[in-house]
PDB file of N, CA and C in Angstrom:
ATOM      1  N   UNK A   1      98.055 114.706 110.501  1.00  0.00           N
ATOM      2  CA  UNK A   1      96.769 114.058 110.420  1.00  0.00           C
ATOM      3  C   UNK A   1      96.331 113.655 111.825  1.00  0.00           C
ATOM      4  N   UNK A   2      95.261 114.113 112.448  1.00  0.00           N
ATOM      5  CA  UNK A   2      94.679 113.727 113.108  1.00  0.00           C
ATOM      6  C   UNK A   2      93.449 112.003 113.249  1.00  0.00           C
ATOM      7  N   UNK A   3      93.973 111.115 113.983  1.00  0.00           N
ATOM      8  CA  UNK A   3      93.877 109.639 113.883  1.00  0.00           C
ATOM      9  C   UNK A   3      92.962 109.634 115.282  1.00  0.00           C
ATOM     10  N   UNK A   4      91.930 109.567 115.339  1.00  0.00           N
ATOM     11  CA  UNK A   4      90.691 108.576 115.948  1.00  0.00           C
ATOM     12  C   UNK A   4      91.119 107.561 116.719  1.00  0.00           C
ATOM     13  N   UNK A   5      91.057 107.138 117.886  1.00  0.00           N
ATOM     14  CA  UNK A   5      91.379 105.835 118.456  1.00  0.00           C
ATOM     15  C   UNK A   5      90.563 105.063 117.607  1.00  0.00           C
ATOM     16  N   UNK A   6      89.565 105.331 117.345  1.00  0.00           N
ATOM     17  CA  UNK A   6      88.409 104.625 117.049  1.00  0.00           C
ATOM     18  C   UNK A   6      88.065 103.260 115.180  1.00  0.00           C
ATOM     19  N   UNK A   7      89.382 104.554 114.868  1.00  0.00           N
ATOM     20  CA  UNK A   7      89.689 104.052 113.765  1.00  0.00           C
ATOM     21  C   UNK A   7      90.735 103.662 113.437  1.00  0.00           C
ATOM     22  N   UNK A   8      91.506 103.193 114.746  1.00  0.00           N
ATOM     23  CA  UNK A   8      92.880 102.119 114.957  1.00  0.00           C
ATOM     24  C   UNK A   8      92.540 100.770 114.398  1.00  0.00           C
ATOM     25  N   UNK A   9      93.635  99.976 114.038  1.00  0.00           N
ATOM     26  CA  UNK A   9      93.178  98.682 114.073  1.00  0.00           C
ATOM     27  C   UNK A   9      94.620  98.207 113.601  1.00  0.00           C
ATOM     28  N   UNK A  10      95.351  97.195 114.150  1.00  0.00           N
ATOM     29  CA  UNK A  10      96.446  96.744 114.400  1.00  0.00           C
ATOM     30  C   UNK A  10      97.027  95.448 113.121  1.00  0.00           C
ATOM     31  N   UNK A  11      97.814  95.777 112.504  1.00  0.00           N
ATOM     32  CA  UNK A  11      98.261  94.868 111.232  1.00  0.00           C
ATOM     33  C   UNK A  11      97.528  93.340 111.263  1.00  0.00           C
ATOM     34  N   UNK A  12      97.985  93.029 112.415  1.00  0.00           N
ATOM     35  CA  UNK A  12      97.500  91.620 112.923  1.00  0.00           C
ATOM     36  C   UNK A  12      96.017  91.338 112.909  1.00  0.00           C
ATOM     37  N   UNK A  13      95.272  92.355 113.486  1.00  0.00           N
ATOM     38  CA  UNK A  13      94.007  92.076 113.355  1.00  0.00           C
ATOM     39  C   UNK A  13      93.331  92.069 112.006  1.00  0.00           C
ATOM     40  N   UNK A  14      93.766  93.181 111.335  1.00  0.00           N
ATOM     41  CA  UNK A  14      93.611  93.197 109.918  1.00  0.00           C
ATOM     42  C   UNK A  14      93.492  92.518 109.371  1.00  0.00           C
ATOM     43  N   UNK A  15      94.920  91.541 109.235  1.00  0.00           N
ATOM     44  CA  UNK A  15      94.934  90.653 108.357  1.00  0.00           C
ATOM     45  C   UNK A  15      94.443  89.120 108.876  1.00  0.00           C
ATOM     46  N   UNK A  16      93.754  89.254 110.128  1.00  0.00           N
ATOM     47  CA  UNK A  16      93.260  88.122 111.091  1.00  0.00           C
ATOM     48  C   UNK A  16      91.305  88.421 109.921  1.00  0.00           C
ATOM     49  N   UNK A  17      90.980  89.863 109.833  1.00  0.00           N
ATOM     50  CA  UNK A  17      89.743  89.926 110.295  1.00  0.00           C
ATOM     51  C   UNK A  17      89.658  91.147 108.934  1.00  0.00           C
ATOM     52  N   UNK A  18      89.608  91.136 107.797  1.00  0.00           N
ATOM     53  CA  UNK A  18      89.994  92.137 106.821  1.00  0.00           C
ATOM     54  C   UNK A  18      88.532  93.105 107.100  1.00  0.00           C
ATOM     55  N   UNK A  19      87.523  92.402 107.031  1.00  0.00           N
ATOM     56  CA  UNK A  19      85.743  92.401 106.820  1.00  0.00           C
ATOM     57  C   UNK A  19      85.694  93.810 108.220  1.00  0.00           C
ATOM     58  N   UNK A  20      86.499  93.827 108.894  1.00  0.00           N
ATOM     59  CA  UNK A  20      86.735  94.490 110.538  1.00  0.00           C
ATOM     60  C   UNK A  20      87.382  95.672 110.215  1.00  0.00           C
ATOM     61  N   UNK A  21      88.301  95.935 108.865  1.00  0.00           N
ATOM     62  CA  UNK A  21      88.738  97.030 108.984  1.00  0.00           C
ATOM     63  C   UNK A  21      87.676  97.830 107.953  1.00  0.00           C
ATOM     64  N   UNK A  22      87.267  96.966 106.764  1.00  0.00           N
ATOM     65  CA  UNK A  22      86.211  97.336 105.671  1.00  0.00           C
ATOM     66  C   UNK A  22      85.151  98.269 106.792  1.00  0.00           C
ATOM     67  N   UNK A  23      84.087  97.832 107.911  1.00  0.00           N
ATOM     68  CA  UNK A  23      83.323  98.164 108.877  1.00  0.00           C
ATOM     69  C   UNK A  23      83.960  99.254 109.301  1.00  0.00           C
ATOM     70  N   UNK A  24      85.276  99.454 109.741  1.00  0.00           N
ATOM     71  CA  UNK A  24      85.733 100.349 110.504  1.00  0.00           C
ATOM     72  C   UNK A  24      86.129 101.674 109.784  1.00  0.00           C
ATOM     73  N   UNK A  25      86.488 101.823 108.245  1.00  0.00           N
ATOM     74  CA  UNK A  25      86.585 102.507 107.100  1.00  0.00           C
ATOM     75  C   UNK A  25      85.058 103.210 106.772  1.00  0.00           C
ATOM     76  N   UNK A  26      83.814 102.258 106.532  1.00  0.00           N
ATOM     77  CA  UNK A  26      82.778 102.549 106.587  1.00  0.00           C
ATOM     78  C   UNK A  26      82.457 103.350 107.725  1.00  0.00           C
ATOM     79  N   UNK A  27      82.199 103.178 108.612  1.00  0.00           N
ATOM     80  CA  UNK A  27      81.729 104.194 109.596  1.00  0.00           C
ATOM     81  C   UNK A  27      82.283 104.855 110.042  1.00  0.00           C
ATOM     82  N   UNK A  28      83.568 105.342 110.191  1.00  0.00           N
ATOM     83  CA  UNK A  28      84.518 106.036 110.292  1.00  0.00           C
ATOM     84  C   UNK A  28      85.160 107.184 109.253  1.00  0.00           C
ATOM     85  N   UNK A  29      84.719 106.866 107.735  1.00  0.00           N
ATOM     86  CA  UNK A  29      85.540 107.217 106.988  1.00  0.00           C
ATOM     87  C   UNK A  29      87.078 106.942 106.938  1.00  0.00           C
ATOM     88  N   UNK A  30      87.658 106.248 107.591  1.00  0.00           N
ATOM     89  CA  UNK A  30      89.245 105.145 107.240  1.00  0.00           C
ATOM     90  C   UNK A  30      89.498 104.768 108.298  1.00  0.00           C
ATOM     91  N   UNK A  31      90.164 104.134 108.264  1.00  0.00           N
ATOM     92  CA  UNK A  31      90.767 102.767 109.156  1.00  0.00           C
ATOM     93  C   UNK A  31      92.122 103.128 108.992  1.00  0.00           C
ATOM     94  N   UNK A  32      92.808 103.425 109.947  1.00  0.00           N
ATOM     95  CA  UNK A  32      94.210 103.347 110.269  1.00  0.00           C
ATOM     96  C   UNK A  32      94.932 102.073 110.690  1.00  0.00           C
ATOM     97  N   UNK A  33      95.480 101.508 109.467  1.00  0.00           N
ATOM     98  CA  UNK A  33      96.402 100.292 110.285  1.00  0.00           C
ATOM     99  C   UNK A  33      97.807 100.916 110.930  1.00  0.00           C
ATOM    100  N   UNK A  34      98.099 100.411 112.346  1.00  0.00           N
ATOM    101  CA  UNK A  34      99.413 100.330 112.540  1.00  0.00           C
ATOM    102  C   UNK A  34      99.823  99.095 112.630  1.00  0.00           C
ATOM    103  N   UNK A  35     101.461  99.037 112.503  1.00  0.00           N
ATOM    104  CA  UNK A  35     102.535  97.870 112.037  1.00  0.00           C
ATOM    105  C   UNK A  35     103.467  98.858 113.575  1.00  0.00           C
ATOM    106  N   UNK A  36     103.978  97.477 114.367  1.00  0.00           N
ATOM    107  CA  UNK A  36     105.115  97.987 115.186  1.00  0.00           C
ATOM    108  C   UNK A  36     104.852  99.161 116.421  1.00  0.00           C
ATOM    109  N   UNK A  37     103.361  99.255 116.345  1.00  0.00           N
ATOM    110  CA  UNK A  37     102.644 100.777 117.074  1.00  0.00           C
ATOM    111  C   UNK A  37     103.080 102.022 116.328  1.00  0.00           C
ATOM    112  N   UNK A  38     103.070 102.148 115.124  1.00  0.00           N
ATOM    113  CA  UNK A  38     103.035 103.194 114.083  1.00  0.00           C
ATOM    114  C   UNK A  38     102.111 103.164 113.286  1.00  0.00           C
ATOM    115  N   UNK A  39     101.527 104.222 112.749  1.00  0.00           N
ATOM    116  CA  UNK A  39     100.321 104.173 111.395  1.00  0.00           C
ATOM    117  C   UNK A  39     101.262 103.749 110.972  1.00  0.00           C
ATOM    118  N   UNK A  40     100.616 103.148 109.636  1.00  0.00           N
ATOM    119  CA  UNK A  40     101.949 102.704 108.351  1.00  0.00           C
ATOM    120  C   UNK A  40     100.718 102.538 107.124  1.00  0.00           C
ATOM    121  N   UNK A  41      99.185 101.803 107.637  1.00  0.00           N
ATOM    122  CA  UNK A  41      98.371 102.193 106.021  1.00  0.00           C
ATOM    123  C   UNK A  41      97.051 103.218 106.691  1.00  0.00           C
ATOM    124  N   UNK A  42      96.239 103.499 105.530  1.00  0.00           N
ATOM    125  CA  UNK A  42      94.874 104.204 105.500  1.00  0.00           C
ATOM    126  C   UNK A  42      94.196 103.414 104.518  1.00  0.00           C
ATOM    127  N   UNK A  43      92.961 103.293 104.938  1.00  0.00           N
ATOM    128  CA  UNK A  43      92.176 102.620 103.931  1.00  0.00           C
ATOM    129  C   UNK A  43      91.105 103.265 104.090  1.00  0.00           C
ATOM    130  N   UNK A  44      90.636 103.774 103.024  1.00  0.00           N
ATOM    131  CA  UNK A  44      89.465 105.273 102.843  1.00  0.00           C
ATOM    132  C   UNK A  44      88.611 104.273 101.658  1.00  0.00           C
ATOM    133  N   UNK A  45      87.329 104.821 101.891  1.00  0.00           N
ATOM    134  CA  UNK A  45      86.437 104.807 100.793  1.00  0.00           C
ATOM    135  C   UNK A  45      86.306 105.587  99.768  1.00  0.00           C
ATOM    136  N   UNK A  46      86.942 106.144  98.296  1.00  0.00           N
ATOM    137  CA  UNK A  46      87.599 106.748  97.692  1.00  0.00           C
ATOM    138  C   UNK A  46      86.104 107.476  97.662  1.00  0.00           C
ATOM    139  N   UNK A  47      85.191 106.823  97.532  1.00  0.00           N
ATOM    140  CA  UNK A  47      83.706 107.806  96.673  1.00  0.00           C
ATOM    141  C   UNK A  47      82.910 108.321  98.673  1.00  0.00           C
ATOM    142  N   UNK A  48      83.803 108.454  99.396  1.00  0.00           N
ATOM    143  CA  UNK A  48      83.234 109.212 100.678  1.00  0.00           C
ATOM    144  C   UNK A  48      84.193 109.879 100.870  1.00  0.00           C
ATOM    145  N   UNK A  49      85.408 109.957 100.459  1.00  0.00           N
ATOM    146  CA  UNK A  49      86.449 110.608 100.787  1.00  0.00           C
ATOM    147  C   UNK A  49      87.232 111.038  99.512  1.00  0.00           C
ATOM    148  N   UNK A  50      87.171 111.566  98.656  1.00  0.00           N
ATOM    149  CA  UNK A  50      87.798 111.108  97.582  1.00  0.00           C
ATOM    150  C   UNK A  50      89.358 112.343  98.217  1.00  0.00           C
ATOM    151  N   UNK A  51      90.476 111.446  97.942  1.00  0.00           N
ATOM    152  CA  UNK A  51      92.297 112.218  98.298  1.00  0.00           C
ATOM    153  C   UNK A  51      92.870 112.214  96.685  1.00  0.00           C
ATOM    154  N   UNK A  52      92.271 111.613  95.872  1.00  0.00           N
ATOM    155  CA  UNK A  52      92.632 111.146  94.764  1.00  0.00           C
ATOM    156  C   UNK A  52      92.352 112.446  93.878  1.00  0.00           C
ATOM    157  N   UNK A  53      93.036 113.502  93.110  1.00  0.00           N
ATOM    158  CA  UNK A  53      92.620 114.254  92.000  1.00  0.00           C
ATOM    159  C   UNK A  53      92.750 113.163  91.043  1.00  0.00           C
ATOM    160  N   UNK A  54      91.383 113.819  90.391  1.00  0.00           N
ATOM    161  CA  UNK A  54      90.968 113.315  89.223  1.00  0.00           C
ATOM    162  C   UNK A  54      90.283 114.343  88.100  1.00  0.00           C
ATOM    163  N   UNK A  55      90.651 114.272  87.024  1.00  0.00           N
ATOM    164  CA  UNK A  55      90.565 114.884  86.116  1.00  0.00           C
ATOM    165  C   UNK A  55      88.560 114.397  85.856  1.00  0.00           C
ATOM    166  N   UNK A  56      88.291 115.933  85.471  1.00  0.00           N
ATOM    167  CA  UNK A  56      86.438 115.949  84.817  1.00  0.00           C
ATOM    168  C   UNK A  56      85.910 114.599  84.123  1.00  0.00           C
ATOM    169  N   UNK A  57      86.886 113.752  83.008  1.00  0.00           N
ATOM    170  CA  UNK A  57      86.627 112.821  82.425  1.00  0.00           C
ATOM    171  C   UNK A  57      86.878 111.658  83.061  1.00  0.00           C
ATOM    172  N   UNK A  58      87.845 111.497  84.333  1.00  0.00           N
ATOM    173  CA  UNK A  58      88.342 110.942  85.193  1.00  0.00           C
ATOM    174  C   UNK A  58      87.232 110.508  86.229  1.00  0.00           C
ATOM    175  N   UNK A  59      86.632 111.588  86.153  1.00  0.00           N
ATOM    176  CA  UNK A  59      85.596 111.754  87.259  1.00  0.00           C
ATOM    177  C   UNK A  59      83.990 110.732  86.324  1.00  0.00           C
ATOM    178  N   UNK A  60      83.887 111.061  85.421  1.00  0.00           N
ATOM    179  CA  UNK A  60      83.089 110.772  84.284  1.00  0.00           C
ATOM    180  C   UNK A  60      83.191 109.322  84.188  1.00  0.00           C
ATOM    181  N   UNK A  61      84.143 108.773  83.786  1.00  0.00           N
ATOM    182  CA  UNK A  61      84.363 107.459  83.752  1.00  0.00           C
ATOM    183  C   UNK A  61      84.024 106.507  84.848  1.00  0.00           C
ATOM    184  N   UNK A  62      84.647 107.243  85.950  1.00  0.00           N
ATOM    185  CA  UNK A  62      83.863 106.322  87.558  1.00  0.00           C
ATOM    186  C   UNK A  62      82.647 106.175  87.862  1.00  0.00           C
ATOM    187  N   UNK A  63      82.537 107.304  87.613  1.00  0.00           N
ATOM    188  CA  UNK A  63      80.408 107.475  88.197  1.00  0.00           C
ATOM    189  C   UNK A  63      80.297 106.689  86.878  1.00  0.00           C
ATOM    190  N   UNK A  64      80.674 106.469  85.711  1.00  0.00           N
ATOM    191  CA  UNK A  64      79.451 105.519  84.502  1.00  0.00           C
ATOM    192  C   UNK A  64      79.713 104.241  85.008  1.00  0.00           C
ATOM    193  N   UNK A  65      81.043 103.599  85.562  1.00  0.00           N
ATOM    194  CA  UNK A  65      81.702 102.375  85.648  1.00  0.00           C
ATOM    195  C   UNK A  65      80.536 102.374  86.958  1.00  0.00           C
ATOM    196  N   UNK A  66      80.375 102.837  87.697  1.00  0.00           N
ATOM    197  CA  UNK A  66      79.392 102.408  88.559  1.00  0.00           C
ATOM    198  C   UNK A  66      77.923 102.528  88.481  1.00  0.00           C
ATOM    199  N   UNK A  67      77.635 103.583  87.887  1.00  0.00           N
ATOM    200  CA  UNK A  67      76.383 103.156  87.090  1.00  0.00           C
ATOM    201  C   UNK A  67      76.224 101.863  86.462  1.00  0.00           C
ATOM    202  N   UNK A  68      77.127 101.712  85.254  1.00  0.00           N
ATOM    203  CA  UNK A  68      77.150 100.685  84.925  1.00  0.00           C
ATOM    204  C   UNK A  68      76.602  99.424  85.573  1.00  0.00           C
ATOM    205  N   UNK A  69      77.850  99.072  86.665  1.00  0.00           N
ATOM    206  CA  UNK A  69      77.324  98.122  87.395  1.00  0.00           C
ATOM    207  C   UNK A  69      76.499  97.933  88.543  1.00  0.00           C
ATOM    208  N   UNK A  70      75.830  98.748  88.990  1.00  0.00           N
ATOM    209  CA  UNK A  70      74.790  98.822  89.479  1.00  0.00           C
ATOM    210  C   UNK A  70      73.460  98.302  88.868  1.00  0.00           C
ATOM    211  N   UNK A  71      73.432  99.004  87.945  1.00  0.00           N
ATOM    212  CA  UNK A  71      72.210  98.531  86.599  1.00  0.00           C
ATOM    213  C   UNK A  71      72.650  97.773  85.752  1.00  0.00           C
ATOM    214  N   UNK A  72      73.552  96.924  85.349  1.00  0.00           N
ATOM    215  CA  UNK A  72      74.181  96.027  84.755  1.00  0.00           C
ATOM    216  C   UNK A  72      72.850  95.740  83.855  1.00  0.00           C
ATOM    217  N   UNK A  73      72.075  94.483  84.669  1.00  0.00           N
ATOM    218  CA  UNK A  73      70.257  93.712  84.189  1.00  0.00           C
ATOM    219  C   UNK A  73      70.006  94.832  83.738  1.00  0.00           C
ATOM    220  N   UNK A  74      69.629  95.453  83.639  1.00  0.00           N
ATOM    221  CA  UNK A  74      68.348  96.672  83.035  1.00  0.00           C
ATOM    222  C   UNK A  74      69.253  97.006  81.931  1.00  0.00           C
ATOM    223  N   UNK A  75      70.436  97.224  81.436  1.00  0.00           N
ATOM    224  CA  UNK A  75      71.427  97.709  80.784  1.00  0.00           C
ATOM    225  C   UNK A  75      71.254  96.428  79.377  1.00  0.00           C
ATOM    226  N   UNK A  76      71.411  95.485  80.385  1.00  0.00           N
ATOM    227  CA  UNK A  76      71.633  94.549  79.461  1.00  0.00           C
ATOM    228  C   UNK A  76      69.955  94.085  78.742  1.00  0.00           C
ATOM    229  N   UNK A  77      69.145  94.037  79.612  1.00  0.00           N
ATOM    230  CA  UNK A  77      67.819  94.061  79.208  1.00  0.00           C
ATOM    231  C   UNK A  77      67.250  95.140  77.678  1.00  0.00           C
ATOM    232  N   UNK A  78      68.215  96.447  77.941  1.00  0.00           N
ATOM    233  CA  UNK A  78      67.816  97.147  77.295  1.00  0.00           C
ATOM    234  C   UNK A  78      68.334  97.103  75.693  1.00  0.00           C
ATOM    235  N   UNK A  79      69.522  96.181  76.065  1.00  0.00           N
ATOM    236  CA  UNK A  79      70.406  96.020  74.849  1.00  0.00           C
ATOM    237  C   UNK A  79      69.643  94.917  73.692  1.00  0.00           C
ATOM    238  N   UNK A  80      68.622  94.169  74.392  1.00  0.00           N
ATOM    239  CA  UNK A  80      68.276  92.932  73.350  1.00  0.00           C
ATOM    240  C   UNK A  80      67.325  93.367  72.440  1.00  0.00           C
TER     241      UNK A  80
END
């Protein structure tokens, strides 16, 4: 895997500044923490990157769960 300086960010800071690696995942597509000067996590945005197989219904279920809550009010509006 090829790792970005850019998308370094050091255990310590991480867990100093979480909101810093979220930003750095976002515009980057992941954030590499190292521990000890080693990668050791990745933190990806699963719906910009998806690493995860997921099965058609798998896939189905996420996009509604976020539909869902996106439109939650209107959902619920529509229900009364």
């Amino acid at each position: 895997m090829k790792i970005d300086t850019n998308e370094i960010i050091s255990i310590s800071a991480a867990n100093q500044n979480f909101s810093n690696v979220i930003k750095i995942a976002d515009k980057r597509g992941k954030a590499v923490i190292f521990k000890n000067n080693k990668p050791k996590y990745i933190l990806m945005n699963i719906e910009e990157t998806p690493i995860i197989e997921m099965t058609d219904d798998e896939k189905i279920d996420f996009v509604a769960a976020r539909i869902l809550k996106e439109h939650k009010a209107a959902f619920q509006e529509l229900a009364k």
